[in-house]
N, C-alpha and C. Protein backbone atom coordinates (compact mmCIF):
# COMPACT_ATOMS: atom_id res chain seq x y z
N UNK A 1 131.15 89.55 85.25
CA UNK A 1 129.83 89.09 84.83
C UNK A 1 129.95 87.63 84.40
N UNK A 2 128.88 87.25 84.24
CA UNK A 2 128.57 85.94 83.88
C UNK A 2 128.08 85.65 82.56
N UNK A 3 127.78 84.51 82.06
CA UNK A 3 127.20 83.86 81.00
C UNK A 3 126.76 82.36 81.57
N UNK A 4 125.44 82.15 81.97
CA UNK A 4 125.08 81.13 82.17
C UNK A 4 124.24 80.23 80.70
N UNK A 5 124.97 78.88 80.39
CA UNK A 5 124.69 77.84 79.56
C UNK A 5 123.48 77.62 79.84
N UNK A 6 122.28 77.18 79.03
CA UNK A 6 121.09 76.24 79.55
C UNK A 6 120.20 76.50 80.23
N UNK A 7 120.48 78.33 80.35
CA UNK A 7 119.18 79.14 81.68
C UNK A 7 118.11 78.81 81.43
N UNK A 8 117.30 78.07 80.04
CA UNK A 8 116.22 77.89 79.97
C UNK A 8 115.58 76.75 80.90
N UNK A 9 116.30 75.67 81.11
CA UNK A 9 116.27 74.33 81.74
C UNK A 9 116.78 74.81 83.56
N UNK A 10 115.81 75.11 84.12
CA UNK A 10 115.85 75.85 85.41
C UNK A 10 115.71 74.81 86.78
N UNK A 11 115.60 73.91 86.92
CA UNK A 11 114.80 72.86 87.89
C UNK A 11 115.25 73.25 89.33
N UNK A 12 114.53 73.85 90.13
CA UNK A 12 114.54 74.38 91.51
C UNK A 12 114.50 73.43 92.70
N UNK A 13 114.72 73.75 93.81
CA UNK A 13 114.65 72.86 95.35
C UNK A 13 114.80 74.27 96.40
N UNK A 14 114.03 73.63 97.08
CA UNK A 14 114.12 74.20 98.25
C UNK A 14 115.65 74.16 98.99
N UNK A 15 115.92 75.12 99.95
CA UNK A 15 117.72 75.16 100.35
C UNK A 15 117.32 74.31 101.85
N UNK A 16 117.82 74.05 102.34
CA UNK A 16 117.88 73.66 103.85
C UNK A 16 117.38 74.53 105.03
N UNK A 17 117.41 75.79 104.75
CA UNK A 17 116.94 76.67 105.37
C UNK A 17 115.95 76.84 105.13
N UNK A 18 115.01 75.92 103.57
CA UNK A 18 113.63 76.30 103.38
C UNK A 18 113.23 77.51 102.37
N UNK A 19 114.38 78.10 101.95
CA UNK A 19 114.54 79.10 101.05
C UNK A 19 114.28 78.40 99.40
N UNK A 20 113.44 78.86 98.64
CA UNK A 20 112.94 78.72 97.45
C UNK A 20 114.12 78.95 96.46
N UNK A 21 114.89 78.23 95.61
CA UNK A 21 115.91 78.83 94.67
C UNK A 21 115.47 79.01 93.71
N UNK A 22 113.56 79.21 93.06
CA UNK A 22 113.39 79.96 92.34
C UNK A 22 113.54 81.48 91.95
N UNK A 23 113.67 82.22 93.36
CA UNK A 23 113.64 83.36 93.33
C UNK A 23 114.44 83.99 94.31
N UNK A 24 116.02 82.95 94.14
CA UNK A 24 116.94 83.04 94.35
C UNK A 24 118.04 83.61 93.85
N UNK A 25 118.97 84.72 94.03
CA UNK A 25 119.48 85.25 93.24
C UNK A 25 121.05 84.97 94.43
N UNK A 26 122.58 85.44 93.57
CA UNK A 26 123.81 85.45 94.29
C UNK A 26 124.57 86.57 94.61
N UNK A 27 124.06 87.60 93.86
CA UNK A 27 124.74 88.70 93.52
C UNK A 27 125.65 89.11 92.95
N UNK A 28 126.15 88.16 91.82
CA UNK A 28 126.96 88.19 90.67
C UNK A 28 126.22 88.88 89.87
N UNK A 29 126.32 90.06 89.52
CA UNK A 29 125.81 90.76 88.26
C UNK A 29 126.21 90.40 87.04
N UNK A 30 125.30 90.19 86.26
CA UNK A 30 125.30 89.10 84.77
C UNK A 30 125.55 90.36 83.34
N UNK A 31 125.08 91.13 83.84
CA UNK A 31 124.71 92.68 83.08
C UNK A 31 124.46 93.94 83.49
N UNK A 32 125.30 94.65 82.65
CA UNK A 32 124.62 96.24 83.28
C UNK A 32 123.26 96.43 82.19
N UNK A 33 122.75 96.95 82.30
CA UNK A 33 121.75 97.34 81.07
C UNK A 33 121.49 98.76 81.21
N UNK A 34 120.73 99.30 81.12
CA UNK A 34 120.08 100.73 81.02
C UNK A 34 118.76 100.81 79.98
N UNK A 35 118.43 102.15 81.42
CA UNK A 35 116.87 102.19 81.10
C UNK A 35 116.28 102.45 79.78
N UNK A 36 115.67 102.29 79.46
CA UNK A 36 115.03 102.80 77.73
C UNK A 36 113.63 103.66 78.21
N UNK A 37 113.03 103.23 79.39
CA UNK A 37 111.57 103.97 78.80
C UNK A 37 111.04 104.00 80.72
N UNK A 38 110.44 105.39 80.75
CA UNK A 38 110.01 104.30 82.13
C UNK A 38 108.54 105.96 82.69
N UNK A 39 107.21 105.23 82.52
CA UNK A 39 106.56 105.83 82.44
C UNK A 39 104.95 104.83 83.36
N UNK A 40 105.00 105.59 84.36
CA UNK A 40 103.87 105.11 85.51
C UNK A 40 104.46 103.80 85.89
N UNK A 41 103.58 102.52 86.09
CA UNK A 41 104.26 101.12 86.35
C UNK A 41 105.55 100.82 85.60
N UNK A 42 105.25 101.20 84.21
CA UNK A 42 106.19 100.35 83.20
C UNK A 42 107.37 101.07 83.82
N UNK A 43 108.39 100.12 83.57
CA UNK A 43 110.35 100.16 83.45
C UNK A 43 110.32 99.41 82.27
N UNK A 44 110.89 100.23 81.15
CA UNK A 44 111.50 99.49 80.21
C UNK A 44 112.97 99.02 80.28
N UNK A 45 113.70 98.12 80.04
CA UNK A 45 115.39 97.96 80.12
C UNK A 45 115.82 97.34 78.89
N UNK A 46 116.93 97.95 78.65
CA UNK A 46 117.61 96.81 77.48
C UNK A 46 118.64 96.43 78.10
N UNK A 47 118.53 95.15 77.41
CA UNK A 47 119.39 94.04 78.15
C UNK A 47 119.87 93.00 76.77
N UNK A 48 120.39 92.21 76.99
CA UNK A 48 120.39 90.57 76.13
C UNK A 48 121.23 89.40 76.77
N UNK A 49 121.93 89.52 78.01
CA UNK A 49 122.53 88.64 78.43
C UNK A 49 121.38 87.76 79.23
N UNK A 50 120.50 88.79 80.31
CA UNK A 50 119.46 88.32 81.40
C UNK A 50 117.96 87.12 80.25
N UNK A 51 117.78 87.67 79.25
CA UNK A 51 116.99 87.72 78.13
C UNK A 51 117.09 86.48 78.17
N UNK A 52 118.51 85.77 77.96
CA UNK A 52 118.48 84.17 77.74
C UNK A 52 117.78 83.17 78.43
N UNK A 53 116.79 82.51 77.66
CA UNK A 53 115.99 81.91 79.02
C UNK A 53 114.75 82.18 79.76
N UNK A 54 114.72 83.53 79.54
CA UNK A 54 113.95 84.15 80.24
C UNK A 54 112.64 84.13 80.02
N UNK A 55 111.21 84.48 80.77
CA UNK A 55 110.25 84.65 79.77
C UNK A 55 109.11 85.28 80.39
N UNK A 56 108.06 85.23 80.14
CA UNK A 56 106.80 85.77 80.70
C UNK A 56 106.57 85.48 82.57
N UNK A 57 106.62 86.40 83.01
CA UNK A 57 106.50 85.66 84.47
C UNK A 57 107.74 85.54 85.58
N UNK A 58 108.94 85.53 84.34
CA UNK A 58 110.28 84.99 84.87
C UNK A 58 110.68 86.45 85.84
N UNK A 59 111.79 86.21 86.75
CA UNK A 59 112.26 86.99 87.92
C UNK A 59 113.70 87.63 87.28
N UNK A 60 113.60 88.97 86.99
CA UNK A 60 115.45 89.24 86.84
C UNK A 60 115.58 90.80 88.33
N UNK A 61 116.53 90.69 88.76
CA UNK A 61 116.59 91.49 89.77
C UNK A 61 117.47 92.87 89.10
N UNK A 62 116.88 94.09 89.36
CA UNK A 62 117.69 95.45 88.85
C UNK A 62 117.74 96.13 90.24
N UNK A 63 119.17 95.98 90.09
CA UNK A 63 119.69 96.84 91.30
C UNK A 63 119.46 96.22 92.19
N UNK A 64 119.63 94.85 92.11
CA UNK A 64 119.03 94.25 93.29
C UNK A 64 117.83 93.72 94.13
N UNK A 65 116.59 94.26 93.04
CA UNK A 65 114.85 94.48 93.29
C UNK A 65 114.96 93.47 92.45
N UNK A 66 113.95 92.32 93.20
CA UNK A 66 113.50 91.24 92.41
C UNK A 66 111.78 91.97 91.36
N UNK A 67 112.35 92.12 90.03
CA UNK A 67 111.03 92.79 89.41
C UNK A 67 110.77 91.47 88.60
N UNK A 68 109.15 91.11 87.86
CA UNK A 68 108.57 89.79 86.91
C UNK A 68 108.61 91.00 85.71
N UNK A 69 109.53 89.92 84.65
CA UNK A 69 109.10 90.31 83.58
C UNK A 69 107.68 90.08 82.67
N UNK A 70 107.34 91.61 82.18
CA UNK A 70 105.56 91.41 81.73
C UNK A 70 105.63 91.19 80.06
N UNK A 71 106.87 91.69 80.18
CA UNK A 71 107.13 92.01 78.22
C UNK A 71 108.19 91.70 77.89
N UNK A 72 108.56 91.61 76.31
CA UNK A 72 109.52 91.59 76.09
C UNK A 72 109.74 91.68 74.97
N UNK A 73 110.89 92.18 74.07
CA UNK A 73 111.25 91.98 72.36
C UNK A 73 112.59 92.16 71.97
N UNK A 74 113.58 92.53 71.18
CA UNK A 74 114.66 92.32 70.55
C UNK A 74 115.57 93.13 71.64
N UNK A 75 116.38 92.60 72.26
CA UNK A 75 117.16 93.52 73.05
C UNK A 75 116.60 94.41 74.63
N UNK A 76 114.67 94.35 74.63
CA UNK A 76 115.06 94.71 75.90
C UNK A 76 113.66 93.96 76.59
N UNK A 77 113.01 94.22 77.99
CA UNK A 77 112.36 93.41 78.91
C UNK A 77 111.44 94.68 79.82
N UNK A 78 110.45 94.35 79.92
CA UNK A 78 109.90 95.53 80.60
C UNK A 78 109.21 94.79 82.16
N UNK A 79 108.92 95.86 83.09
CA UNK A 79 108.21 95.18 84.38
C UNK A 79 107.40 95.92 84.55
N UNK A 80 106.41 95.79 85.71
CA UNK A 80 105.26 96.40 86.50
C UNK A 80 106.49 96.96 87.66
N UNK A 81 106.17 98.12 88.07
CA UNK A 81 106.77 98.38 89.09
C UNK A 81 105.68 99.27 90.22
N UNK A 82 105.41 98.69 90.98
CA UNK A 82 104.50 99.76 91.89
C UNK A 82 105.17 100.65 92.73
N UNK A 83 104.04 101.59 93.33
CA UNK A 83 104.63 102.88 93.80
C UNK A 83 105.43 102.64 94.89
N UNK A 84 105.13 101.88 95.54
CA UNK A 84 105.44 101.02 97.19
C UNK A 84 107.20 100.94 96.72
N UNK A 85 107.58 100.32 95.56
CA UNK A 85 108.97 99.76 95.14
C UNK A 85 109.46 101.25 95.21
N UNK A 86 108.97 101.40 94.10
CA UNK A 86 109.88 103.07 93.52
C UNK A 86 110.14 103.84 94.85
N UNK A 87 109.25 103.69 95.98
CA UNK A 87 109.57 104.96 96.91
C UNK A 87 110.15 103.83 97.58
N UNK A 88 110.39 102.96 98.32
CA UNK A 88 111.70 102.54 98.93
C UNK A 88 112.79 101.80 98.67
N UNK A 89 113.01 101.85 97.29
CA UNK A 89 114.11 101.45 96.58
C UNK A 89 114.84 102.54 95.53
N UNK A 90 115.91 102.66 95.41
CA UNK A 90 116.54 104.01 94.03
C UNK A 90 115.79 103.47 92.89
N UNK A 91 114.79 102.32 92.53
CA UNK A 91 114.50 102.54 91.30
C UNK A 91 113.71 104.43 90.84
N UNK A 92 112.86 104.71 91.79
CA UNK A 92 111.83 105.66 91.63
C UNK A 92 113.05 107.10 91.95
N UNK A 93 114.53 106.78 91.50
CA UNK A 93 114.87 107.75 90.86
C UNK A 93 115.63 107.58 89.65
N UNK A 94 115.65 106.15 88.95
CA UNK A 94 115.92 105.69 87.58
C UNK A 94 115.19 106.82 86.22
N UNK A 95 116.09 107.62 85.63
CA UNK A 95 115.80 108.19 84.72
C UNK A 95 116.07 107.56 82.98
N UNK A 96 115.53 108.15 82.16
CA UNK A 96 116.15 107.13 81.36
C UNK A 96 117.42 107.23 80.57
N UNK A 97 118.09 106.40 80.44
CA UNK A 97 119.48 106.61 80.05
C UNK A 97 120.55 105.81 81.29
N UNK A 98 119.89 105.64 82.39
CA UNK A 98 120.53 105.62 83.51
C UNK A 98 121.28 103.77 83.11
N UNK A 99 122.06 103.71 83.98
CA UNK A 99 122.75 102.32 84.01
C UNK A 99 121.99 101.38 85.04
N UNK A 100 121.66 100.38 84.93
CA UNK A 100 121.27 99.23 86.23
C UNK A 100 122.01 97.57 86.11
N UNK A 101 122.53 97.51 87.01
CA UNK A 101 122.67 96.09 87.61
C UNK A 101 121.49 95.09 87.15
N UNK A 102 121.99 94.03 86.15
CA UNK A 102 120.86 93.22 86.42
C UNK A 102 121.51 91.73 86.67
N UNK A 103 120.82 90.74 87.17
CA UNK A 103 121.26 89.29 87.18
C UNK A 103 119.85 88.67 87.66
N UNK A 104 119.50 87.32 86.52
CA UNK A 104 118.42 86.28 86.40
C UNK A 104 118.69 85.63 88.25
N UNK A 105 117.88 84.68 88.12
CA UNK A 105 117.83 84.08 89.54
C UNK A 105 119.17 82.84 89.10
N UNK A 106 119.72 82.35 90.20
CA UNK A 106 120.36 81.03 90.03
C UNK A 106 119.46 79.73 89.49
N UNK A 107 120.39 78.99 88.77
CA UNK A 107 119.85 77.84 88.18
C UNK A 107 120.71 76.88 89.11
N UNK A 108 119.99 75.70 89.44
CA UNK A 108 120.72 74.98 90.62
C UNK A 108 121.54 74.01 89.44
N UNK A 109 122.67 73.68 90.40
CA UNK A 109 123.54 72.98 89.91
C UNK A 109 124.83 74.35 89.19
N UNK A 110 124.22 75.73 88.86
CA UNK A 110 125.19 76.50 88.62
C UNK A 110 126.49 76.79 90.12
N UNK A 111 127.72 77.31 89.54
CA UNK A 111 128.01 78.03 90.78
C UNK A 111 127.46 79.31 91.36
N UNK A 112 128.27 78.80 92.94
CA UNK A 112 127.17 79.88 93.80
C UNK A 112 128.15 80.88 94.09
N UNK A 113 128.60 82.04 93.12
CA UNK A 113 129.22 82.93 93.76
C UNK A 113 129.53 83.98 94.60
N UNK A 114 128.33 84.38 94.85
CA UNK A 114 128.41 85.01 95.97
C UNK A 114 127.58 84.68 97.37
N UNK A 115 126.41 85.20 97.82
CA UNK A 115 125.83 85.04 98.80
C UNK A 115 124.17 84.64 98.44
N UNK A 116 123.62 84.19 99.39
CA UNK A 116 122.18 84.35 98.97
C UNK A 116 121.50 85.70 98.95
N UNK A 117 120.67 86.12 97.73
CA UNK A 117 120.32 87.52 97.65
C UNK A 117 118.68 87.41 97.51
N UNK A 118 117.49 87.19 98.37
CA UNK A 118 115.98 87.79 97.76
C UNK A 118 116.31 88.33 96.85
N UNK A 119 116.82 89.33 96.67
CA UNK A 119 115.77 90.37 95.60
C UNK A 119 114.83 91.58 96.72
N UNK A 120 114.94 91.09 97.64
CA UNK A 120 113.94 91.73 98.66
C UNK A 120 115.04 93.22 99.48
N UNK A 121 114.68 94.29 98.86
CA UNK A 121 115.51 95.59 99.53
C UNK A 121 115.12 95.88 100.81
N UNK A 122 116.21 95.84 101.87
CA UNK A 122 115.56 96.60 102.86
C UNK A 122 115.73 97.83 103.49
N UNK A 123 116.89 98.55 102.82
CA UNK A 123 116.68 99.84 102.95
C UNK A 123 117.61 100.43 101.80
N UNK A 124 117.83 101.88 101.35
CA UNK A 124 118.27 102.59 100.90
C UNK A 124 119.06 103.31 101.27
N UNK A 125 120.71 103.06 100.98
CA UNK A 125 121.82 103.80 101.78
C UNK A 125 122.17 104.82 101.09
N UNK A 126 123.38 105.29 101.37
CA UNK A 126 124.23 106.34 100.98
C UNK A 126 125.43 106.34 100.72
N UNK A 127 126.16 106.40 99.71
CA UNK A 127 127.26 106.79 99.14
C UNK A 127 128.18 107.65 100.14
N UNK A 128 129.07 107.26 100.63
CA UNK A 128 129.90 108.39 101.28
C UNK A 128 131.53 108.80 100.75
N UNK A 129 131.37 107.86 100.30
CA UNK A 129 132.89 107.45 99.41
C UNK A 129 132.90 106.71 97.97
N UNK A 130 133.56 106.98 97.14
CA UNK A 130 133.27 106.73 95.81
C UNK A 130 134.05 105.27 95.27
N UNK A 131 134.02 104.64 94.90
CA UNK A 131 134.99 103.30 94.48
C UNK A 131 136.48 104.10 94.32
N UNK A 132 137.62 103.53 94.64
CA UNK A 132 137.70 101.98 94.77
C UNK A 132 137.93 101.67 96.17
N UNK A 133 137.68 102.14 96.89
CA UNK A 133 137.45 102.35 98.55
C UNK A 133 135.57 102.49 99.05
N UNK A 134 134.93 102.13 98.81
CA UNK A 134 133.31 102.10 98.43
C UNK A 134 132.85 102.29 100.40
N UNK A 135 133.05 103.56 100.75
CA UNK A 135 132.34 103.81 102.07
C UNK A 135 130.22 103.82 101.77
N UNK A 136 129.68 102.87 102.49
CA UNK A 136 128.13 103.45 102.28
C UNK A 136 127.77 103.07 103.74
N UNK A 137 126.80 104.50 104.10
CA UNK A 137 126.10 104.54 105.07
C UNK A 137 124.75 104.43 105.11
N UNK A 138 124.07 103.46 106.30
CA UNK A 138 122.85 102.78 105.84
C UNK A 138 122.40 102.80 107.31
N UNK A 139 120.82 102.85 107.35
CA UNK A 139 119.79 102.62 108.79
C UNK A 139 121.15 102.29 109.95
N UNK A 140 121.42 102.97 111.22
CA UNK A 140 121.66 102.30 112.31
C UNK A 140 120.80 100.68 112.70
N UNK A 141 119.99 100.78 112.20
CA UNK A 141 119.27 99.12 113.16
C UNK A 141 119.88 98.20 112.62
N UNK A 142 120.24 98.52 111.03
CA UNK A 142 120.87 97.56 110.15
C UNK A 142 122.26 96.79 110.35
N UNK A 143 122.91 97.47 111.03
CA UNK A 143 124.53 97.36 111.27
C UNK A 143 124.75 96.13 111.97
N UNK A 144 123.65 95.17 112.74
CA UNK A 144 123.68 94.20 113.77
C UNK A 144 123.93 93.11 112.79
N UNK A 145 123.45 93.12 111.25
CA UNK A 145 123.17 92.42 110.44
C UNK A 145 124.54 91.93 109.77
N UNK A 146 125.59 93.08 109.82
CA UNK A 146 126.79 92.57 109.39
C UNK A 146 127.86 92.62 109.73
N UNK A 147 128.81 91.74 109.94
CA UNK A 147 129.93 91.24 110.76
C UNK A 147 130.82 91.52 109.52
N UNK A 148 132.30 91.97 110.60
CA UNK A 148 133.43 92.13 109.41
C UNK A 148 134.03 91.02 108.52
N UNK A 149 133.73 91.44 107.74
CA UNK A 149 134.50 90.53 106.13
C UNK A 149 133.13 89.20 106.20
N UNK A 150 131.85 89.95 106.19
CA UNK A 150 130.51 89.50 106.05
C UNK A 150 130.54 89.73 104.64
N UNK A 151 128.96 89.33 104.39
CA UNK A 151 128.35 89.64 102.59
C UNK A 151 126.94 90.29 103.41
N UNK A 152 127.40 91.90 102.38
CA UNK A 152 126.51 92.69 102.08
C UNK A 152 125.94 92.99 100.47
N UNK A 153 124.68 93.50 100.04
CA UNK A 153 124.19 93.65 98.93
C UNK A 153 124.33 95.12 98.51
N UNK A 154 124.65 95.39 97.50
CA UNK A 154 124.36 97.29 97.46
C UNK A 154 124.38 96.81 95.91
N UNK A 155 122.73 97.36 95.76
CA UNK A 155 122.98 97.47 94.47
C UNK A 155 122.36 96.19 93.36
N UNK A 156 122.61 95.14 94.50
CA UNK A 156 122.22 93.61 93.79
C UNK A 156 123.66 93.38 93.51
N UNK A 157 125.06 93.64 93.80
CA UNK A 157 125.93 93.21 94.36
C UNK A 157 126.32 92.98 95.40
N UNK A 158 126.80 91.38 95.55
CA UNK A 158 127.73 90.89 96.53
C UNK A 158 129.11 91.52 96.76
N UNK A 159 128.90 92.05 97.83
CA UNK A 159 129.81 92.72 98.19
C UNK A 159 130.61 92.14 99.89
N UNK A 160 132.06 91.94 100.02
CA UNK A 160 132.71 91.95 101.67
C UNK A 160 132.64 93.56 102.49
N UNK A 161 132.13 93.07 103.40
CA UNK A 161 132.21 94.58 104.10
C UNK A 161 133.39 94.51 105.21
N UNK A 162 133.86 95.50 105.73
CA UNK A 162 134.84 95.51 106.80
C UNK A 162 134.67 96.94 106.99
N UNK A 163 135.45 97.15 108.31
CA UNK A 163 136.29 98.81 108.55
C UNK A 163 134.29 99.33 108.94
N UNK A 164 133.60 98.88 109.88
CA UNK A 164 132.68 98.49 110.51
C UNK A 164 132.03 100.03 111.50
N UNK A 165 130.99 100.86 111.53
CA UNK A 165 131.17 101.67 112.18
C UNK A 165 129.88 101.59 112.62
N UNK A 166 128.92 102.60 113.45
CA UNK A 166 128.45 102.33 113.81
C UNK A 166 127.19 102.41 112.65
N UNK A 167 126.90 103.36 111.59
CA UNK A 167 126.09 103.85 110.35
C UNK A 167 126.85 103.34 108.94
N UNK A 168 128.14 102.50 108.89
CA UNK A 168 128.72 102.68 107.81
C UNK A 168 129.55 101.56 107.61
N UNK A 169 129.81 101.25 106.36
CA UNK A 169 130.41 100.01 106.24
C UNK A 169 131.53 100.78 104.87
N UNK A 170 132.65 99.52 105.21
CA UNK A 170 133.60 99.68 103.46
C UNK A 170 133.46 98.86 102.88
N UNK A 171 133.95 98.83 101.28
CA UNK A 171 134.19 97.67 100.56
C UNK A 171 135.24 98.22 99.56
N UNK A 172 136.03 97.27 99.55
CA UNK A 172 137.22 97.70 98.16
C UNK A 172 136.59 96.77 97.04
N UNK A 173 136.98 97.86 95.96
CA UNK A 173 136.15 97.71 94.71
C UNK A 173 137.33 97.65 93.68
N UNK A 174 137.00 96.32 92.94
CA UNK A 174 138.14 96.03 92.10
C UNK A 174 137.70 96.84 90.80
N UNK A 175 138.79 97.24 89.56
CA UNK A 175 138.47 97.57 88.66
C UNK A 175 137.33 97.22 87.48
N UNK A 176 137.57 95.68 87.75
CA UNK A 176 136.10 94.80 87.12
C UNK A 176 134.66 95.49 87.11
N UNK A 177 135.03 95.39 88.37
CA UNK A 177 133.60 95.43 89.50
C UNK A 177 133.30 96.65 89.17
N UNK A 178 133.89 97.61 88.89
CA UNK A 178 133.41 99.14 88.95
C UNK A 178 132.68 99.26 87.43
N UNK A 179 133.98 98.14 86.92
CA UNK A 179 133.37 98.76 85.12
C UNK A 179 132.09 98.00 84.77
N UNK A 180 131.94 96.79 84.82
CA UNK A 180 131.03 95.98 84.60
C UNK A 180 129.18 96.46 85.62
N UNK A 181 129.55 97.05 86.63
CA UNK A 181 128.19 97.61 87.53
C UNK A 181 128.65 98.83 88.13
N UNK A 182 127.29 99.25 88.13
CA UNK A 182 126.66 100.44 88.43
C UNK A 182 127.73 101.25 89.02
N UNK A 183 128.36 100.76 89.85
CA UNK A 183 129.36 101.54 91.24
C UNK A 183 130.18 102.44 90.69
N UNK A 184 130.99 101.88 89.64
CA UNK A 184 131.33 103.28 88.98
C UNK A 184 131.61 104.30 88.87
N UNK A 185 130.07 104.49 88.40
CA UNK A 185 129.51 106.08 88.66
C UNK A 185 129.22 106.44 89.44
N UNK A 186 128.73 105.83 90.89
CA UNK A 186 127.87 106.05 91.76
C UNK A 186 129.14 107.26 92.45
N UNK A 187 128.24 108.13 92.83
CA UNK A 187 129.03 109.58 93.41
C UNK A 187 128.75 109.44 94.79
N UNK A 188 129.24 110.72 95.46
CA UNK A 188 128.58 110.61 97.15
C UNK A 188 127.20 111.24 97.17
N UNK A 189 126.23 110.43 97.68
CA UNK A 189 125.38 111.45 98.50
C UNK A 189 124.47 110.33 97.20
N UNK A 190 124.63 110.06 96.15
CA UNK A 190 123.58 108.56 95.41
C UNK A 190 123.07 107.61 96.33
N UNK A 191 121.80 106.97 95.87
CA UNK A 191 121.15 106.13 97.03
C UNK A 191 121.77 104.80 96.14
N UNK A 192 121.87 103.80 97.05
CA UNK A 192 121.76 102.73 96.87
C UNK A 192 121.08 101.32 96.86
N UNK A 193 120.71 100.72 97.06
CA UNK A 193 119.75 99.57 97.41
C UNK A 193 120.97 98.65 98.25
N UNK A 194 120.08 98.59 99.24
CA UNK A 194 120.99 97.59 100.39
C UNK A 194 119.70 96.23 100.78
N UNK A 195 120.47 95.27 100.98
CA UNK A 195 119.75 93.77 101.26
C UNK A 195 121.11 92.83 102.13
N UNK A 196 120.22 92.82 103.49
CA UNK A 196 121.26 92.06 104.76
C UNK A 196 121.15 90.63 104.00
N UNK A 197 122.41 90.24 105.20
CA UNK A 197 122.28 88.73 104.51
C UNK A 197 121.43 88.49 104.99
N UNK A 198 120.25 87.59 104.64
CA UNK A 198 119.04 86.86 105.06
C UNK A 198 119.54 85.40 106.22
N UNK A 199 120.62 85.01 105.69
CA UNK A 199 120.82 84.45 106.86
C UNK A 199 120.92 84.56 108.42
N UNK A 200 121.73 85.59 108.21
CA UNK A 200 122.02 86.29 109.51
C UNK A 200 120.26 87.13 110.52
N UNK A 201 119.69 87.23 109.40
CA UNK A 201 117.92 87.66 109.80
C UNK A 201 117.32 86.13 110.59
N UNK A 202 117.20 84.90 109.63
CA UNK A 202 116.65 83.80 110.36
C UNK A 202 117.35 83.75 111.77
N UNK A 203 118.67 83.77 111.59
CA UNK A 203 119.36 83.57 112.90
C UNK A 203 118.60 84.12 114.05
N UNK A 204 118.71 85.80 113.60
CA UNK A 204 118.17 86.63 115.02
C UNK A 204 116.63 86.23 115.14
N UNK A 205 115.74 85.38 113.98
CA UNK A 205 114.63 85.41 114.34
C UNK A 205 114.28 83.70 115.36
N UNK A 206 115.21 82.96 114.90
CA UNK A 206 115.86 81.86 116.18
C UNK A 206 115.93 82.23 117.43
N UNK A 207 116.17 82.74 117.65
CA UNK A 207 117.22 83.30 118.51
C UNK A 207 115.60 84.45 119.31
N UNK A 208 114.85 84.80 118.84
CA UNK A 208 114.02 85.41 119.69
C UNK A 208 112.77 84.42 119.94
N UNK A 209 113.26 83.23 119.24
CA UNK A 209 112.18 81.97 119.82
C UNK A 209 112.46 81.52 120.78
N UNK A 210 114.08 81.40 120.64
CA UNK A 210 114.35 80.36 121.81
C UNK A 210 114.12 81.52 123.17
């Protein structure tokens, strides 16, 4: 995890690709938190690392879902979450007590440690193997999206994938990594939140212009 200095002082640019680094994230998870409350729209979370900085309006991603914080007070941050999210993302099986991945957007001029991440899920995989060998199986259409010892998202972690199949990808999972996020716990047959690299998306959408 991280500790970013000065998150309040945010000043954004567009990337070269045209990508907004307001609502830009890397997939360095900053915090685990867990749920406190979570009833119709509202998700309540406690948190205090993401908190720094943060404020009305501001973007923190759980599990990888870019959610706006609506609220907030001593220790935790609440969002709007609509039905659309909950049913195609694992939030809308977040109970409370549960653990989540969270990390603020990048502040430019920070380092960029992992990959570029939306916040934007595009599908919901599967657990097939448990850390520290991390097998997850996800959409066949998806698989075009990642090349071996690529960056994949599970979770709102940056993750290397390899060992490449046609439904399934690996990742070795360091001890850090397991304790500090979600993965952990994650058992077989748990959903995950998966997000391709977005790069590799503009590409193929190049690529059906030309």
């Amino acid at each position: 995890m991280r500790t970013l200095s000065g998150y309040e002082q945010r000043p954004m640019a567009p990337t070269p690709a045209g990508i907004s680094l307001n609502r830009v994230f890397t997939g360095i998870v900053e915090e685990k938190g867990t749920v406190l409350h979570r009833e119709g729209p509202k998700l309540r979370i406690q948190a205090s690392t993401v908190l720094e900085g943060s404020g009305l309006g501001d973007s923190i991603a759980v599990n990888g879902c870019c959610l706006t914080l609506v609220a907030s007070g001593p220790g935790w941050w609440e969002a709007d979450v609509s039905d659309e999210t909950y049913t195609r993302t694992n939030l809308g099986d977040l109970a409370n007590g549960d653990p989540v991945n969270l990390e603020r957007p990048m502040a430019l001029g920070e380092r960029f440690g992992g990959h570029i991440v939306l916040g934007h899920v595009d599908a919901v995989g599967t657990i097939v193997s448990p850390v520290p060998q991390l097998v997850v199986r996800i959409p066949n259409h998806l698989m075009k999206y990642i090349v071996e010892k690529g960056s994949v998202t599970v979770d709102g972690i940056s993750l290397t994938a390899f060992n490449l199949s046609d439904d399934t990808f690996e990742v070795a999972i360091i001890p850090h990594t397991a304790d500090v996020t979600t993965l952990g716990v994650r058992k077989p047959g748990d959903a995950v939140n998966i997000e391709m690299d977005v790069l590799a998306k503009h590409v193929e959408r190049l690529l059906e212009h030309k």
